[in-house]
Each structure stands twice: as C-alpha cells, then as structure tokens.
Protein backbone atom coordinates (compact mmCIF):
# COMPACT_ATOMS: atom_id res chain seq x y z
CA UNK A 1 35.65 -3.31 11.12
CA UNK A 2 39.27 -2.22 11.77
CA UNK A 3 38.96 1.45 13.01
CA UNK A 4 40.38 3.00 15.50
CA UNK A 5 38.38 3.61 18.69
CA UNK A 6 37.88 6.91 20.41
CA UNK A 7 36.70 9.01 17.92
CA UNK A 8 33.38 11.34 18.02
CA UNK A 9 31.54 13.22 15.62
CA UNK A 10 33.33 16.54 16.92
CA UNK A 11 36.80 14.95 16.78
CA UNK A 12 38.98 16.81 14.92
CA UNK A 13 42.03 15.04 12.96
CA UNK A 14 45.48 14.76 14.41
CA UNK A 15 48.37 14.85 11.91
CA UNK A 16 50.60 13.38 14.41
CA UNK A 17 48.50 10.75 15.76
CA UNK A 18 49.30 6.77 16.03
CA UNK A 19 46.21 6.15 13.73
CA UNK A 20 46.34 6.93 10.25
CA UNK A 21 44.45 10.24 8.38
CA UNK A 22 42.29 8.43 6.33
CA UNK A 23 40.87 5.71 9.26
CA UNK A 24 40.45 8.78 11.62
CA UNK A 25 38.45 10.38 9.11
CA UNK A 26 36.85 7.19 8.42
CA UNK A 27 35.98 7.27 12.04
CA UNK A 28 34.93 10.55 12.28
CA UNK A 29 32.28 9.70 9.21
CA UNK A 30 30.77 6.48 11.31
CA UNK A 31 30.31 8.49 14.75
CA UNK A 32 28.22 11.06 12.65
CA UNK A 33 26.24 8.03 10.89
CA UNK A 34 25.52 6.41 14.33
CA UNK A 35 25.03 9.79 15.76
CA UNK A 36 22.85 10.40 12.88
CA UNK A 37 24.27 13.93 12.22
CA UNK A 38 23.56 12.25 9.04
CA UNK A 39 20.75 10.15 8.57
CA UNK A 40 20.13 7.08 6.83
CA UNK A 41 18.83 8.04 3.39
CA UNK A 42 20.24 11.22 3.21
CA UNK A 43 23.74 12.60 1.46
CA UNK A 44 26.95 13.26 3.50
CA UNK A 45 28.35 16.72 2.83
CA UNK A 46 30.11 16.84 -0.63
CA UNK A 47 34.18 16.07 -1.71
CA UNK A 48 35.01 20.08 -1.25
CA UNK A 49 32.68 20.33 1.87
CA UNK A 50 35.14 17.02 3.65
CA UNK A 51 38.38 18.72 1.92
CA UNK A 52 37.77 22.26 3.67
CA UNK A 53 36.37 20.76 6.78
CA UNK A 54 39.34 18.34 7.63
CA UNK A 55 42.12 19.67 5.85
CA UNK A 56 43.02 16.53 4.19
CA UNK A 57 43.49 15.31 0.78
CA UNK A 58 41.18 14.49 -1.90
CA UNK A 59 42.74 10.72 -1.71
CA UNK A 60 41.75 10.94 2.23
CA UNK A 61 38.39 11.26 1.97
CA UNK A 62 38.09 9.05 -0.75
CA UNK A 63 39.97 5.87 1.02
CA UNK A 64 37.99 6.81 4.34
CA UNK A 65 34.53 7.29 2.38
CA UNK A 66 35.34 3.96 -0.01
CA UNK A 67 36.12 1.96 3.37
CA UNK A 68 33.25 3.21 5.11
CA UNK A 69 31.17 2.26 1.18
CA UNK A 70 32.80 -1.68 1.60
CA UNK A 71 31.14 -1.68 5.45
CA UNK A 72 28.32 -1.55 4.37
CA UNK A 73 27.52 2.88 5.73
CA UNK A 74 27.32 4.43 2.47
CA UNK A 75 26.38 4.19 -1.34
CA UNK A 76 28.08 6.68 -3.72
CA UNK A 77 25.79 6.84 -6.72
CA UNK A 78 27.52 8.82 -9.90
CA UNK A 79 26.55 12.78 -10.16
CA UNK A 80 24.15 12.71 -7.17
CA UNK A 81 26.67 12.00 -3.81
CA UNK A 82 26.94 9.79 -1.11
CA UNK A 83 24.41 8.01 0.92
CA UNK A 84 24.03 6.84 4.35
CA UNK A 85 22.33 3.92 3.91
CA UNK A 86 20.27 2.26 6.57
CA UNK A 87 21.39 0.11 9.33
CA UNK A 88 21.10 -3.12 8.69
C-alpha cells in the first residue's frame, strides 16, 4: 500500500503538504478503520459528511475512498454507502 505515513484518525489535511489531498485523506480513512472509529461491518460517514468534514472535493474523497475500496478496507454497495469490511 503506497500511503503516506504519519497520519492519525484526528489528522487534519494540509493543503500545502508534500503528500497529495486525496492519499492524506486516504490515510486519514485507514487510521479510523484500524482505530475502528469505524468498525468492520459498519458504513463510513456519507459523500457530504467527508466533503464538509475535510474541505475537499467530491473527486477527493472519491479517489481516496476508491483506493482505500482496491486495498481491500471498504465495499461501496449502490444506494446504501460504504463499508468497512473486515480485516482479512
């Protein structure tokens, strides 16, 4: 997994940072999975919910959430959200 390293479920994004927006939010998302702010099973906060919490763009969370969906974290399933699922 290429994400940057560093990065808690409290970090907050950095516009200016090295790393960019969409793999700190990506990292952001996997220190709350392992932290289990959100649990296996259960859906992470909605599109708007990530848009007004980070300040990013719709594209953002949907390259950071798709990446983190490819590793193997999350399922989206049409009309219902986005899943952690469990570790494997």
């Amino acid at each position: 997994m290429d994400l940057p390293s560093g990065y808690g479920p409290d970090t907050e994004i950095d516009d200016e940072g090295m790393d960019p927006v969409w793999k700190q939010l990506a990292a952001i998302l996997l220190a709350r999975i392992e932290a289990e702010v959100y649990p296996a099973g259960r859906a992470i906060p909605s599109l708007t919910q990530l848009l007004q919490e980070f300040g990013v763009s719709r594209g953002t969370v949907l390259k950071a959430t798709g990446y983190l969906e490819d590793a193997g974290f999350l399922r989206a399933v049409q009309g219902r959200g986005v899943f952690v699922l469990p570790k494997q």
